[in-house]
C-alpha atoms as a PDB file:
ATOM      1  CA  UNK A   1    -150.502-101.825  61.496  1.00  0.00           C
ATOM      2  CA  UNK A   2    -147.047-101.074  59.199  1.00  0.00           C
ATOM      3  CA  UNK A   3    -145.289 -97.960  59.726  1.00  0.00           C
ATOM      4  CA  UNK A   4    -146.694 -96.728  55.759  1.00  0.00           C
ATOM      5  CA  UNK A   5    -150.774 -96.219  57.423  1.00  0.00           C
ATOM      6  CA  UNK A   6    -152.668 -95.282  54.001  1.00  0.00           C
ATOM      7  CA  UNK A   7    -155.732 -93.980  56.246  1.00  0.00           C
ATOM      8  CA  UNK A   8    -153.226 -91.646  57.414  1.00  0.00           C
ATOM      9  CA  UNK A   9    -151.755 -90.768  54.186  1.00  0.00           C
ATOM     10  CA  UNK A  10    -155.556 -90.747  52.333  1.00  0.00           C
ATOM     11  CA  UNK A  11    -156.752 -88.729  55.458  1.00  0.00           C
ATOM     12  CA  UNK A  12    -153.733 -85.547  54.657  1.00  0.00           C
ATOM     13  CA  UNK A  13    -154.169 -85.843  51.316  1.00  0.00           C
ATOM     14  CA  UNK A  14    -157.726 -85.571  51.127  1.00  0.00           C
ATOM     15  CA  UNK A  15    -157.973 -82.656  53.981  1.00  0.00           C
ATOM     16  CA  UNK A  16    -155.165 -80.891  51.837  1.00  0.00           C
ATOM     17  CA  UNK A  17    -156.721 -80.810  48.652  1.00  0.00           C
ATOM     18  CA  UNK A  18    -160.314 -80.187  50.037  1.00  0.00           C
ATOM     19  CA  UNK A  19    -158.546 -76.903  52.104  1.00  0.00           C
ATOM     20  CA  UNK A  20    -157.175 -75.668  49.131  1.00  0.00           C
ATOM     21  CA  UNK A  21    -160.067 -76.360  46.775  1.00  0.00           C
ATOM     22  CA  UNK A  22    -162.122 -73.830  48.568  1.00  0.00           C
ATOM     23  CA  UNK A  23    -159.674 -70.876  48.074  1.00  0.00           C
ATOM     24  CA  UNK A  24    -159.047 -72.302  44.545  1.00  0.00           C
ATOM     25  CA  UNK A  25    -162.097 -71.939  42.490  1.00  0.00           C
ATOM     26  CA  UNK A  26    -160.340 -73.372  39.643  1.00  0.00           C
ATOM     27  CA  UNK A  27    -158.987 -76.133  41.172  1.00  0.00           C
ATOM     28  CA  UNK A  28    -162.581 -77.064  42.474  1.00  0.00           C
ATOM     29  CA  UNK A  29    -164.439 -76.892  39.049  1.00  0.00           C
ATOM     30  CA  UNK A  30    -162.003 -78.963  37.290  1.00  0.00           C
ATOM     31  CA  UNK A  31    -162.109 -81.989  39.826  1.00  0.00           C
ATOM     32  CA  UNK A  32    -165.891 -81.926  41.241  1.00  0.00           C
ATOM     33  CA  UNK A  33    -168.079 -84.691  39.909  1.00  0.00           C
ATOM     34  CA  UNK A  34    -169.965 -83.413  36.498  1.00  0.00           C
ATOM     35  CA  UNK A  35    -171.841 -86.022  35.010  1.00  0.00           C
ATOM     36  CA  UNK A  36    -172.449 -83.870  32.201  1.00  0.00           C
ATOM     37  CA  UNK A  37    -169.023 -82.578  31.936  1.00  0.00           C
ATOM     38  CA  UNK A  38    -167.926 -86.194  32.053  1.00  0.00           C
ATOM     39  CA  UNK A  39    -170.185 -86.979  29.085  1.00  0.00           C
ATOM     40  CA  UNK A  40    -169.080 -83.930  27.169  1.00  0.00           C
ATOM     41  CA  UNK A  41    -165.949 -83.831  27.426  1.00  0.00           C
ATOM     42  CA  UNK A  42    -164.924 -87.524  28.541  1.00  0.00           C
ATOM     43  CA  UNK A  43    -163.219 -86.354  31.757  1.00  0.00           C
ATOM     44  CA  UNK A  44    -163.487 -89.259  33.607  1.00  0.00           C
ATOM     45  CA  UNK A  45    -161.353 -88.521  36.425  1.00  0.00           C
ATOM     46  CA  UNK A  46    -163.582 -86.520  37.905  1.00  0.00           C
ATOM     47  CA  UNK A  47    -165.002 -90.005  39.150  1.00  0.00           C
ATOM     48  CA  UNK A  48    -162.446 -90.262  41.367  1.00  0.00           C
ATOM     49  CA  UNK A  49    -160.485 -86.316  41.569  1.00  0.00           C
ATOM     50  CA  UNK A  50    -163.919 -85.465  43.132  1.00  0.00           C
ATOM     51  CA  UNK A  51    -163.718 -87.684  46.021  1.00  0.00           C
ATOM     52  CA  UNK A  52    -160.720 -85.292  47.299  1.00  0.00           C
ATOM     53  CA  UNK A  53    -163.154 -82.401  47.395  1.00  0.00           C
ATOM     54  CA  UNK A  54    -165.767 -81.480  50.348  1.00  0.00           C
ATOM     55  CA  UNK A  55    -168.129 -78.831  50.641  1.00  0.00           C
ATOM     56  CA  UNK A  56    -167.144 -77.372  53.740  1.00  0.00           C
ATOM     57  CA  UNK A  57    -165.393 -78.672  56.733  1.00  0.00           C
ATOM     58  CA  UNK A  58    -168.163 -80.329  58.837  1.00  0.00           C
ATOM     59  CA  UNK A  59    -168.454 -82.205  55.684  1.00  0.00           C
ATOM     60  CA  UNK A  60    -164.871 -82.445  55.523  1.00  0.00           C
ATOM     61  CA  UNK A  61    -164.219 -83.443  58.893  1.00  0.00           C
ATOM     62  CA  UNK A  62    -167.551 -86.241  59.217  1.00  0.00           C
ATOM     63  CA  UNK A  63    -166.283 -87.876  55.977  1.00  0.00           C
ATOM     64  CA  UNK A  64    -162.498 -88.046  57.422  1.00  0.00           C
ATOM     65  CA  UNK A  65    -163.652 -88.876  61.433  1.00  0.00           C
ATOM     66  CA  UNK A  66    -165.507 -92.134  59.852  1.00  0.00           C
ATOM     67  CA  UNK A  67    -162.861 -93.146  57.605  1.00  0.00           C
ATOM     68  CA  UNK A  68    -160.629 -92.760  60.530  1.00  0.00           C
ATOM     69  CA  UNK A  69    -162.328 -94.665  63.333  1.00  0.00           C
ATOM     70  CA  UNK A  70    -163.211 -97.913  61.080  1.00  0.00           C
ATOM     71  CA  UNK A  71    -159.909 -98.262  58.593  1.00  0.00           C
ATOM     72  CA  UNK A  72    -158.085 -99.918  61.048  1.00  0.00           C
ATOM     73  CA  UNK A  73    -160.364-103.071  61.450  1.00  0.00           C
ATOM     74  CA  UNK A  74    -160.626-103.613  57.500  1.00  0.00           C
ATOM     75  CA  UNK A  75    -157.078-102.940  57.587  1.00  0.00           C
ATOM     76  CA  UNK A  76    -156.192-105.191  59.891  1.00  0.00           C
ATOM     77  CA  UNK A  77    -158.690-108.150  57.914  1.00  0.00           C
ATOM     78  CA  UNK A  78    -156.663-107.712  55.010  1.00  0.00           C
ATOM     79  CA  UNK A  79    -153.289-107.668  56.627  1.00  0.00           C
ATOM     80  CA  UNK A  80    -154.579-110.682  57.781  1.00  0.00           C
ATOM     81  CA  UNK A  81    -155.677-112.255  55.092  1.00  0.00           C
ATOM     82  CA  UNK A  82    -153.162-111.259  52.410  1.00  0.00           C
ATOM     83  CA  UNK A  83    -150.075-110.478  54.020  1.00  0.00           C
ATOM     84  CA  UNK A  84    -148.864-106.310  54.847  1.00  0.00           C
ATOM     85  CA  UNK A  85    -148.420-105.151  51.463  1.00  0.00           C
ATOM     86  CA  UNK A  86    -151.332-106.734  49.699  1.00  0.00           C
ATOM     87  CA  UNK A  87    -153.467-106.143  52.398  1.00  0.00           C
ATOM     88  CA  UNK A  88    -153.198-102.764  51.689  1.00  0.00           C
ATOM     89  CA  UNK A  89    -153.595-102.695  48.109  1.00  0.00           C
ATOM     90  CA  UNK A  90    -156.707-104.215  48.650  1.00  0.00           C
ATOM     91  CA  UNK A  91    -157.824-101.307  51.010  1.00  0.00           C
ATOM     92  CA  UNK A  92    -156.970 -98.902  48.554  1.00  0.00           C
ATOM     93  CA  UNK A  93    -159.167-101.187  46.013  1.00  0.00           C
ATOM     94  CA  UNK A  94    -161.957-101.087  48.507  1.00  0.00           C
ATOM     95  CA  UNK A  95    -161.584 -96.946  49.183  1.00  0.00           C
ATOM     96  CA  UNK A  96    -160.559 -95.547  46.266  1.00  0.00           C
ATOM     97  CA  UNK A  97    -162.847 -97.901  43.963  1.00  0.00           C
ATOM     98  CA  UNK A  98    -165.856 -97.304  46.605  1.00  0.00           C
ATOM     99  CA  UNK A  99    -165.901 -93.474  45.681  1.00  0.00           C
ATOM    100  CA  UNK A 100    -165.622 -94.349  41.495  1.00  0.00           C
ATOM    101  CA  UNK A 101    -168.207 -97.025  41.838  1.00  0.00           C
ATOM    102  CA  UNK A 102    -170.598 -95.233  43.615  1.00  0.00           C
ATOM    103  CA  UNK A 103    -171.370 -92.199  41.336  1.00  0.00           C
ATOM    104  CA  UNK A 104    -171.626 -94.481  38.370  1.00  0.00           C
ATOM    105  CA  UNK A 105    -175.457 -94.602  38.943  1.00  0.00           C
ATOM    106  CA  UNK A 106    -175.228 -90.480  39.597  1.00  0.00           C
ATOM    107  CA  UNK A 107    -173.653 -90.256  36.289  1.00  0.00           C
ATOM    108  CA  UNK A 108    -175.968 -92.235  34.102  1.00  0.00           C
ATOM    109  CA  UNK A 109    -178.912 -90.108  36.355  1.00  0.00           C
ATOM    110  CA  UNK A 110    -177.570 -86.408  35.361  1.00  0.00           C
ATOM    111  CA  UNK A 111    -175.394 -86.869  32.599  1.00  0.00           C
ATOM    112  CA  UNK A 112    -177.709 -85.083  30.725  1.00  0.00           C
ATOM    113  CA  UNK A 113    -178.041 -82.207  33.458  1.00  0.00           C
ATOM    114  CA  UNK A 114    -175.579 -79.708  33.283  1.00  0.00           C
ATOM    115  CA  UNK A 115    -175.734 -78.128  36.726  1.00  0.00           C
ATOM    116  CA  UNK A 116    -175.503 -80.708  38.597  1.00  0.00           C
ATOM    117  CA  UNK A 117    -172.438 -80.894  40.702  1.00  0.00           C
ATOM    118  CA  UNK A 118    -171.127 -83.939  43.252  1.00  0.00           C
ATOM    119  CA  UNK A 119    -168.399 -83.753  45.844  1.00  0.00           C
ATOM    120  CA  UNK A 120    -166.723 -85.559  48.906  1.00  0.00           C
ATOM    121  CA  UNK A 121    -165.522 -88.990  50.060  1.00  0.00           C
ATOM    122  CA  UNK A 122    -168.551 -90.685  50.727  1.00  0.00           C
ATOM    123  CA  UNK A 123    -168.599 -93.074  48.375  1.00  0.00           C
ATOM    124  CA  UNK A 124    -165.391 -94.771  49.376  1.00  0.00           C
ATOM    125  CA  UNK A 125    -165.981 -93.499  53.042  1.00  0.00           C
ATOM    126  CA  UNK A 126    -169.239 -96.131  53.020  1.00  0.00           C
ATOM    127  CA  UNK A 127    -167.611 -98.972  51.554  1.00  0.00           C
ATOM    128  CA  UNK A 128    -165.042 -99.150  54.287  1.00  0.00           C
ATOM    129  CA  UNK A 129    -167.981 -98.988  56.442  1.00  0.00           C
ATOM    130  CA  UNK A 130    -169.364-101.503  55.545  1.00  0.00           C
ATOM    131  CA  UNK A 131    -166.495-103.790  54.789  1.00  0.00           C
ATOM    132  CA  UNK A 132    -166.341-103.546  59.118  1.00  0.00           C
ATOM    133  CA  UNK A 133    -169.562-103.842  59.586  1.00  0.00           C
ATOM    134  CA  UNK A 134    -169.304-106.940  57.482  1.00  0.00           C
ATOM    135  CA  UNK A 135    -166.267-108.300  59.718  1.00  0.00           C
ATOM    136  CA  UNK A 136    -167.468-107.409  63.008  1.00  0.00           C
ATOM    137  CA  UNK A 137    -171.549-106.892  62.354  1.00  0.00           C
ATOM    138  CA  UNK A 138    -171.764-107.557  66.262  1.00  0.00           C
ATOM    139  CA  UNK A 139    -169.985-105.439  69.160  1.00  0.00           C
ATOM    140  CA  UNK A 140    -169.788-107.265  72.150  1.00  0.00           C
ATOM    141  CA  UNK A 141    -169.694-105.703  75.688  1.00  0.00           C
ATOM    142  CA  UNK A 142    -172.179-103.125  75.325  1.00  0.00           C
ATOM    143  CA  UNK A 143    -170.602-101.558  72.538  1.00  0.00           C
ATOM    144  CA  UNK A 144    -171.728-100.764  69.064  1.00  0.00           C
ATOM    145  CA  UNK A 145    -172.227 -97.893  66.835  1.00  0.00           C
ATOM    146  CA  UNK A 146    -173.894 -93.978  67.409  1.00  0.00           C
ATOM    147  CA  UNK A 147    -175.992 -92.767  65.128  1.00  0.00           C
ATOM    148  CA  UNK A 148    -177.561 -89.263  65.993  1.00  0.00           C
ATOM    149  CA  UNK A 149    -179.764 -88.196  68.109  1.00  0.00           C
ATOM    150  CA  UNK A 150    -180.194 -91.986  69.508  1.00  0.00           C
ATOM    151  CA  UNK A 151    -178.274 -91.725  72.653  1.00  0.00           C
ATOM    152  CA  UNK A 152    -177.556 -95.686  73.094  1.00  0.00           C
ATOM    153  CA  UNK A 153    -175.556 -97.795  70.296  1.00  0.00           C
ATOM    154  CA  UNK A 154    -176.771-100.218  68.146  1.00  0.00           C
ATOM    155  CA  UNK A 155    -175.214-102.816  66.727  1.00  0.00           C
ATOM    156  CA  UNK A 156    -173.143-102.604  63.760  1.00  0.00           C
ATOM    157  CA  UNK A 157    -175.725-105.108  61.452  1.00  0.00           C
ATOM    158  CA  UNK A 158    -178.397-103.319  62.404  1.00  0.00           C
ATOM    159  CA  UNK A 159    -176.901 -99.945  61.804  1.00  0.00           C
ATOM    160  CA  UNK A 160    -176.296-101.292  58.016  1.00  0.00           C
ATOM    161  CA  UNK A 161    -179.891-102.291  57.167  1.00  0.00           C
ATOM    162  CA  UNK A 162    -181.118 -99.206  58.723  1.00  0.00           C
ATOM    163  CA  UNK A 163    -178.101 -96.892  56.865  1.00  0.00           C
ATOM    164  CA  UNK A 164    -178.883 -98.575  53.274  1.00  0.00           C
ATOM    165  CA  UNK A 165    -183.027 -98.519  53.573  1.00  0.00           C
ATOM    166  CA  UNK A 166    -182.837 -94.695  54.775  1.00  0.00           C
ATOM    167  CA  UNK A 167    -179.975 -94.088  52.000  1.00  0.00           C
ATOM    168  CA  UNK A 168    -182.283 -96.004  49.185  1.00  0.00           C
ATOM    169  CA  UNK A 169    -185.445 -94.079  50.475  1.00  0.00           C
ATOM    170  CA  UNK A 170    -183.889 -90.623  50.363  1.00  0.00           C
ATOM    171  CA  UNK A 171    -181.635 -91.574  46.895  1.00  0.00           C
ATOM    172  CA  UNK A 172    -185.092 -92.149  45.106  1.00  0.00           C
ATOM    173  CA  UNK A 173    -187.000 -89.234  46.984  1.00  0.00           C
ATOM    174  CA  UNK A 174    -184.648 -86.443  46.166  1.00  0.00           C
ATOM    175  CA  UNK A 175    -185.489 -84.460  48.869  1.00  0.00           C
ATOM    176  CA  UNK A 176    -181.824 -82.657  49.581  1.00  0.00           C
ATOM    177  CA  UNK A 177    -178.457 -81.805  48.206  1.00  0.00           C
ATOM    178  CA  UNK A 178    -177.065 -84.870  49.759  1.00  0.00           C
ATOM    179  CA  UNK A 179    -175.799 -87.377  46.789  1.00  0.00           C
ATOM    180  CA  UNK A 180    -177.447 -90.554  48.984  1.00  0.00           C
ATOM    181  CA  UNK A 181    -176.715 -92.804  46.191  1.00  0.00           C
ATOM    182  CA  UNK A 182    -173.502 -92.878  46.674  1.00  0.00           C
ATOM    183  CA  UNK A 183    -173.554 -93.879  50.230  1.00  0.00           C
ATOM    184  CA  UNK A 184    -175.802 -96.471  49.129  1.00  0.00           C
ATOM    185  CA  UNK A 185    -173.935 -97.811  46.706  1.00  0.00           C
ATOM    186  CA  UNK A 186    -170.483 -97.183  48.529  1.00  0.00           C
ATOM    187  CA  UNK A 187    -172.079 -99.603  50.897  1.00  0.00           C
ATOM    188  CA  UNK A 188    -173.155-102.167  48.331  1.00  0.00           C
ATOM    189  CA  UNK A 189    -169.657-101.689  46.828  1.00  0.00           C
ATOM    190  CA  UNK A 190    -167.930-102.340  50.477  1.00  0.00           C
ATOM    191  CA  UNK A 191    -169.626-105.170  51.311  1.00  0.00           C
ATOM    192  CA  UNK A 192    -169.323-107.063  47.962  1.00  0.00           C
ATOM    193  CA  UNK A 193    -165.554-106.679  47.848  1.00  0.00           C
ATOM    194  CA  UNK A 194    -164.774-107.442  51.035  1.00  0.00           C
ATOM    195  CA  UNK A 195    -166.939-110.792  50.162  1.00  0.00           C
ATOM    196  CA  UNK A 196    -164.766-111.364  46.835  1.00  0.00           C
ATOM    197  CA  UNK A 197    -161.504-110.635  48.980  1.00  0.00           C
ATOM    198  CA  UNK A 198    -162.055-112.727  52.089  1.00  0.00           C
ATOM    199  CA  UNK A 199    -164.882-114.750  51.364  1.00  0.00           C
ATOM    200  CA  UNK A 200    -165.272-116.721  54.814  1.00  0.00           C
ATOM    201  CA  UNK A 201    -166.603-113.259  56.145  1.00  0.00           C
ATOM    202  CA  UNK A 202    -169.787-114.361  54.686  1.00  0.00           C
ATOM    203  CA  UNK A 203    -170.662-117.320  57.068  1.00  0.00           C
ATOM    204  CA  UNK A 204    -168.480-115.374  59.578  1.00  0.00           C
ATOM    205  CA  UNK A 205    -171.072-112.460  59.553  1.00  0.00           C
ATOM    206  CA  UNK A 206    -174.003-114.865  59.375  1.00  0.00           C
ATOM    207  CA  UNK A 207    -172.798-116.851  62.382  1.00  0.00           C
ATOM    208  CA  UNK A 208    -172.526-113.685  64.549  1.00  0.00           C
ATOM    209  CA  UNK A 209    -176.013-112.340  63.974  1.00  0.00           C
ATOM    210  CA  UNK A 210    -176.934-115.563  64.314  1.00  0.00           C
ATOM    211  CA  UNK A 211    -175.566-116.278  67.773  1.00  0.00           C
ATOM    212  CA  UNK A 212    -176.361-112.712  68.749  1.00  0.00           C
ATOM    213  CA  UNK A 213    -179.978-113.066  68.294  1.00  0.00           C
ATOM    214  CA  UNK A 214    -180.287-116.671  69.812  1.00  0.00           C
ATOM    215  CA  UNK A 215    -178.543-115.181  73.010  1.00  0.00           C
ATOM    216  CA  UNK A 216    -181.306-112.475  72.728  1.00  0.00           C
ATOM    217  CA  UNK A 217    -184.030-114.869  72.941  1.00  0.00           C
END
């Protein structure tokens, strides 16, 4: 990858900001996600200030170890496709949008609730996700992807239907603080992208599952 990694660079930036945040009370009011606020007021950055924020660092540092271990493949598929330079703006597209996109349906949901607060990466954390799971939906060689507490991996494709029917369920079921919606529609977001960026990824990612499950049988 170039020299200029903006995983890196999103990675410090977003671990700075989230540090300070939580010894700067100030700080953290004006950039977490408010749908109501947003409403109000019209401060619309807070669709995207508020994906520099995390509660805590476990949330912090999940958010930041995912982003980290599957940026370089979508990086890499854009490089590819689009040369160094636009290959990366099109990961910042894919990140940065992923984490505005995704709390559009929170918004429209609480805009009218006024203590209602949203925070963290997630968002754009899913949709470059996604965009690998997309690329490479099957891991050859007995690899694949870990989900807690199953202690074998599972393939990439299968870990997406599973991680977008368990992020619908709990999105409509409300049963946590956890803002599921937008890891669902980070997801939805990553995958749809990547499709309008490289488009071939489609029959790419058919013809993997497909082979995979014919060498199953």
């Amino acid at each position: 990858m170039p020299f200029l990694n903006p995983a890196l660079i999103l990675i410090a930036l977003t671990a700075g900001i989230s540090m300070y945040a939580w010894s700067n009370r100030e700080l953290m009011e004006k950039w977490v996600f408010s749908p109501y606020l947003v409403s109000k007021r019209g401060e619309w950055y807070r669709f995207l200030t508020s994906g520099f924020l995390h509660a805590d660092l476990m949330h912090l540092g999940f958010n930041l170890f995912a982003f980290y271990s599957f940026s370089p493949a979508v990086l890499a598929e854009y490089a590819g496709a689009y040369g160094v330079s636009n290959g990366i703006a099109c990961f910042l597209l894919l990140y940065l949008g992923g984490i505005i996109v995704s709390d559009i349906p929170t918004y429209f949901r609480h805009r009218h609730d006024p203590g209602y607060r949203s925070l963290g990466a997630s968002g754009g954390v899913s949709s470059v996700v996604f965009a690998s799971v997309l690329f490479y939906p099957v891991a050859l060689r007995g690899g694949g992807i870990y989900i807690f507490p199953v202690p074998f991996p599972i393939q990439p494709f299968v870990f997406g239907f599973l991680y977008l029917a368990y992020s619908y369920y709990q999105g409509r079921r409300r049963g946590d603080n956890i803002n599921h919606d937008a890891h669902f529609y980070g997801a939805l977001f990553g995958a749809v992208i990547s499709l309008l960026l490289v488009p071939q990824a489609g029959l790419n990612f058919i013809e993997q599952v497909r082979l995979y499950i014919v060498n199953l049988l």
